[in-house]
C-alpha atoms as a PDB file:
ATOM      1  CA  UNK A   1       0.000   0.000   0.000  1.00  0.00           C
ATOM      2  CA  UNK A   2       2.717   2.692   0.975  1.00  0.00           C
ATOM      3  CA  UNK A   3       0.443   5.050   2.268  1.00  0.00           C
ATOM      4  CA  UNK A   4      -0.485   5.975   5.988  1.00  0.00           C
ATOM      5  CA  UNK A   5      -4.517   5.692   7.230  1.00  0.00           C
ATOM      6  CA  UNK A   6      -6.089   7.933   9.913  1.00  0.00           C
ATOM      7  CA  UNK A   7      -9.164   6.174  10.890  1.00  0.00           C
ATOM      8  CA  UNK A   8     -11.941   7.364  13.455  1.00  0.00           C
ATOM      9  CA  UNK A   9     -11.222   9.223  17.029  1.00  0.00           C
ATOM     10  CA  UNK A  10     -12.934  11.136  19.706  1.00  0.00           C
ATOM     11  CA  UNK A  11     -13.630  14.996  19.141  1.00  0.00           C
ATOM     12  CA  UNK A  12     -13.520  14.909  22.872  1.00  0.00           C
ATOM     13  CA  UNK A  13     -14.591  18.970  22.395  1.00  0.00           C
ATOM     14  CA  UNK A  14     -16.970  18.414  20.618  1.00  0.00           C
ATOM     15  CA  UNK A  15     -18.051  15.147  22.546  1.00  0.00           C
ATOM     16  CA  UNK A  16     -18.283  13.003  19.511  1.00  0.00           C
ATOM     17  CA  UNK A  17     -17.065  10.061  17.978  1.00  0.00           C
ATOM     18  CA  UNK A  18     -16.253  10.039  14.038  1.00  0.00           C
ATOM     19  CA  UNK A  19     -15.990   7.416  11.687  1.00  0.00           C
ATOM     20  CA  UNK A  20     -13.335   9.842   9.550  1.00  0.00           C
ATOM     21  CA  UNK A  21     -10.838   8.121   7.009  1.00  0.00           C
ATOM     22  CA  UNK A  22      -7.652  10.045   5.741  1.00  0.00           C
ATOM     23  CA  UNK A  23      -5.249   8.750   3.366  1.00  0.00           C
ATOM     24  CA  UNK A  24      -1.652  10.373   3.543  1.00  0.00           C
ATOM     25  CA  UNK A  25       0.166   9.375   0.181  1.00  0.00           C
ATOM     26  CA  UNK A  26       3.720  10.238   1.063  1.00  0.00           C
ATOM     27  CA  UNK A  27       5.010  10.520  -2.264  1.00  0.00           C
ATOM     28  CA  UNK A  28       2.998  13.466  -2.989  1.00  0.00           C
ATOM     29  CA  UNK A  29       2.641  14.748   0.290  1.00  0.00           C
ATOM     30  CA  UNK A  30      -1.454  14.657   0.350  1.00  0.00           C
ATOM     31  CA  UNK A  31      -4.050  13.811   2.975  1.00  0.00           C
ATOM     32  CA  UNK A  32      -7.412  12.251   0.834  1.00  0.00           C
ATOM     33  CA  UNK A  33     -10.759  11.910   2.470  1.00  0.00           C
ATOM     34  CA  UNK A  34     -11.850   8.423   1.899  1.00  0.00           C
ATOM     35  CA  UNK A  35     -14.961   6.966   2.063  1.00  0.00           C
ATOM     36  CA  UNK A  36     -15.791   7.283   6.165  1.00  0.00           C
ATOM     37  CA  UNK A  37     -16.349   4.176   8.686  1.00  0.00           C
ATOM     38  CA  UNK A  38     -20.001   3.027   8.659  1.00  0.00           C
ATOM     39  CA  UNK A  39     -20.018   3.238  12.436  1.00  0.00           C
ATOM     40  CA  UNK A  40     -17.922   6.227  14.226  1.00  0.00           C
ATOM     41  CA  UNK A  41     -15.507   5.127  17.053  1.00  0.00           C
ATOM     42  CA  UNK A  42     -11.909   5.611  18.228  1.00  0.00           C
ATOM     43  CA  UNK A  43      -9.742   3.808  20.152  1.00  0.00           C
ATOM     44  CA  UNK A  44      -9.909   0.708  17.248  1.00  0.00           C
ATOM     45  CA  UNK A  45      -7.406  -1.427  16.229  1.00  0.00           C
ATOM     46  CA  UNK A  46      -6.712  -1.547  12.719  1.00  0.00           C
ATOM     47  CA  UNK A  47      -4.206  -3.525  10.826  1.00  0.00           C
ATOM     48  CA  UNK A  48      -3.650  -3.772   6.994  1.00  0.00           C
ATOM     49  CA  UNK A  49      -3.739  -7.280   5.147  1.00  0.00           C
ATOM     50  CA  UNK A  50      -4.234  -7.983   1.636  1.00  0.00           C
ATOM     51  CA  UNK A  51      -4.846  -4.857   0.047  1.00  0.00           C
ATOM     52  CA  UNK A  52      -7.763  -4.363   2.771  1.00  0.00           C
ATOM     53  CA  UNK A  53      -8.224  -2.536   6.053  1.00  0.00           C
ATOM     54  CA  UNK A  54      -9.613  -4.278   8.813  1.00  0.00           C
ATOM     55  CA  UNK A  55     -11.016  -1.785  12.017  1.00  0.00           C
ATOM     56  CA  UNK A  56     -11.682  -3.924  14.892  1.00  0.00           C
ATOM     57  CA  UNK A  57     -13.443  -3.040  18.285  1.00  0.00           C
ATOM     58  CA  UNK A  58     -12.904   0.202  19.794  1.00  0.00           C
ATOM     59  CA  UNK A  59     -15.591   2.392  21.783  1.00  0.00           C
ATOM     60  CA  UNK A  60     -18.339   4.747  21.220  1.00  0.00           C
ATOM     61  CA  UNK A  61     -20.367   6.533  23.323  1.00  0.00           C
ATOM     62  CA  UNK A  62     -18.297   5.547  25.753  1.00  0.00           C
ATOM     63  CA  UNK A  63     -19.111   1.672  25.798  1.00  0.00           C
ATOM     64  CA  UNK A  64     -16.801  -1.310  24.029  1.00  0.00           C
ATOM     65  CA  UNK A  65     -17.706  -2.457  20.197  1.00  0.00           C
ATOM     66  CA  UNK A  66     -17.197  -6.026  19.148  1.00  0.00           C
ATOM     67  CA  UNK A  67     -17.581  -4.400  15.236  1.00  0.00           C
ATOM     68  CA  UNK A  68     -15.422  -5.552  12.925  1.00  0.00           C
ATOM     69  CA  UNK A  69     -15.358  -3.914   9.551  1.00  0.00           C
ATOM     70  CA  UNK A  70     -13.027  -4.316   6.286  1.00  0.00           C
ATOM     71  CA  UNK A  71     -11.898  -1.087   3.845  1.00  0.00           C
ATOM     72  CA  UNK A  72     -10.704  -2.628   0.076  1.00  0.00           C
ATOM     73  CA  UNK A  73      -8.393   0.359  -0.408  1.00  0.00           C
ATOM     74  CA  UNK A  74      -8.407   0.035  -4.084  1.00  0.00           C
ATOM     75  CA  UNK A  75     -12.111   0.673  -4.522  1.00  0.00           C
ATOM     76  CA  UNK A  76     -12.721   2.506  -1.279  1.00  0.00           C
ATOM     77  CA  UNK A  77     -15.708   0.353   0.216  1.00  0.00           C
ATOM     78  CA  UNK A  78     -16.175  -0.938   3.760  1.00  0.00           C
ATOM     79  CA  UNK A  79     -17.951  -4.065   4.432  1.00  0.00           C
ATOM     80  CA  UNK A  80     -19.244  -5.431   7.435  1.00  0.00           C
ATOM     81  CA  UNK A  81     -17.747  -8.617   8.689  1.00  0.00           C
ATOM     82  CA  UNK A  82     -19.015 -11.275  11.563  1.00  0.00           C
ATOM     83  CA  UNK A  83     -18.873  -9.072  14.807  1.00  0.00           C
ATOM     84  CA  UNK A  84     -16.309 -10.641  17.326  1.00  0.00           C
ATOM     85  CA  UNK A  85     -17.225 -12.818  20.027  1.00  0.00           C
ATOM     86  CA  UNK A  86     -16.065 -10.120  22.428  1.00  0.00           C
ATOM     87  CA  UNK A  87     -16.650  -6.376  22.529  1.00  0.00           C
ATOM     88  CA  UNK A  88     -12.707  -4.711  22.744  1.00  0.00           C
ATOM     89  CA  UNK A  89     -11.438  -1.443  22.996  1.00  0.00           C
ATOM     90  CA  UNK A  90      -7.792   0.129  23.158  1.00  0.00           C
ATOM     91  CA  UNK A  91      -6.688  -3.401  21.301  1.00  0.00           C
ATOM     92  CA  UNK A  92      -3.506  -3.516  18.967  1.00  0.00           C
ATOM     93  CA  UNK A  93      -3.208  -6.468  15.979  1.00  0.00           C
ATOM     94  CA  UNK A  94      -1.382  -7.480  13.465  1.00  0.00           C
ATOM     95  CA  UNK A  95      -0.619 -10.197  10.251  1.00  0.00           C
ATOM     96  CA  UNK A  96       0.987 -13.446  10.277  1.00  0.00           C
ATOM     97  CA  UNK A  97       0.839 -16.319   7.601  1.00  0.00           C
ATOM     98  CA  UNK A  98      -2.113 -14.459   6.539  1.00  0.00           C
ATOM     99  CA  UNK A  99      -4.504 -14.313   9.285  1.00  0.00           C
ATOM    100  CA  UNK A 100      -5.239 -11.503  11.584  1.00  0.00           C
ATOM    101  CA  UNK A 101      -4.445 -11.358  14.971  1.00  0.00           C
ATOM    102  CA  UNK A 102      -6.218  -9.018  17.713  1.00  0.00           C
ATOM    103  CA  UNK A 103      -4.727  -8.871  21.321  1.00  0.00           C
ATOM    104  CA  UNK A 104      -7.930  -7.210  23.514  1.00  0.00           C
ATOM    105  CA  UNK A 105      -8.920  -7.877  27.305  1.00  0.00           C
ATOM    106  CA  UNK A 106      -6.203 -10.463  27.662  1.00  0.00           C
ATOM    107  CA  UNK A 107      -7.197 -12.252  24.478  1.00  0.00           C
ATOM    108  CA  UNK A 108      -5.840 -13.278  21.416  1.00  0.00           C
ATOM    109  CA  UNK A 109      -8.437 -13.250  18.725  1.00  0.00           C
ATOM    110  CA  UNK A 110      -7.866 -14.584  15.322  1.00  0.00           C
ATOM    111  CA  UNK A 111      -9.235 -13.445  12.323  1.00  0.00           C
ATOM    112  CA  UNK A 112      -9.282 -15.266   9.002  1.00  0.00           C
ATOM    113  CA  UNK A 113     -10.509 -13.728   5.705  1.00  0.00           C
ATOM    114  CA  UNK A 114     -11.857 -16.486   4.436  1.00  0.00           C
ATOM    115  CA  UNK A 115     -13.562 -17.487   7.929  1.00  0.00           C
ATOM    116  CA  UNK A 116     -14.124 -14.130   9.837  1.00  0.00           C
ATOM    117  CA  UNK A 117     -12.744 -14.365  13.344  1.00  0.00           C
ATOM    118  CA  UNK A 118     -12.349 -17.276  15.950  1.00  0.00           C
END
């Protein structure tokens, strides 16, 4: 991919949570408003994996999400996966051999593409 995502946050001013996605392209030196999260949160993990984003847990209105959601960066659509088994927030993942792994509430969830998570 090469380039750098901003997804979601808290306007904590504003009290509001936003489902904002910026791309930074780094050879140009642009930001890009992409196509925004269908549900606004922050504090979601997010890891890139296949030419795809996946945004995983996180918290809005100030209570855990077990939403797991999937950006195809090449034609700038989300889709809604399987939600977890457990709602997660402040979580960190990444990719091995393929699959996706998300460390939440002493946890180690695995998510596969081709079988949502486990």
């Amino acid at each position: 991919m090469g380039h750098v995502y901003a997804i979601g946050g808290y306007a904590g001013l504003q009290l509001r949570w936003v489902g904002t996605v910026e791309e930074f392209n780094p050879s140009t030196d642009t930001w890009v408003e992409r196509t925004p999260l269908p549900t606004a949160r922050a504090n979601l993990a997010l890891v890139a994996s296949n030419g795809k984003l996946l945004a995983a847990g996180g918290e809005a209105v100030f209570r855990s999400s077990d939403l797991l959601d999937s950006f195809d960066v090449s034609s700038g659509l989300w889709s809604a996966k399987t939600p977890s088994t457990v709602s997660f927030t402040r979580a960190v993942a990444g990719v091995s051999n393929g699959k996706v792994y998300i460390f939440a509430n002493g946890q180690t969830l695995q998510y596969d593409p081709a079988k949502e998570i486990r």
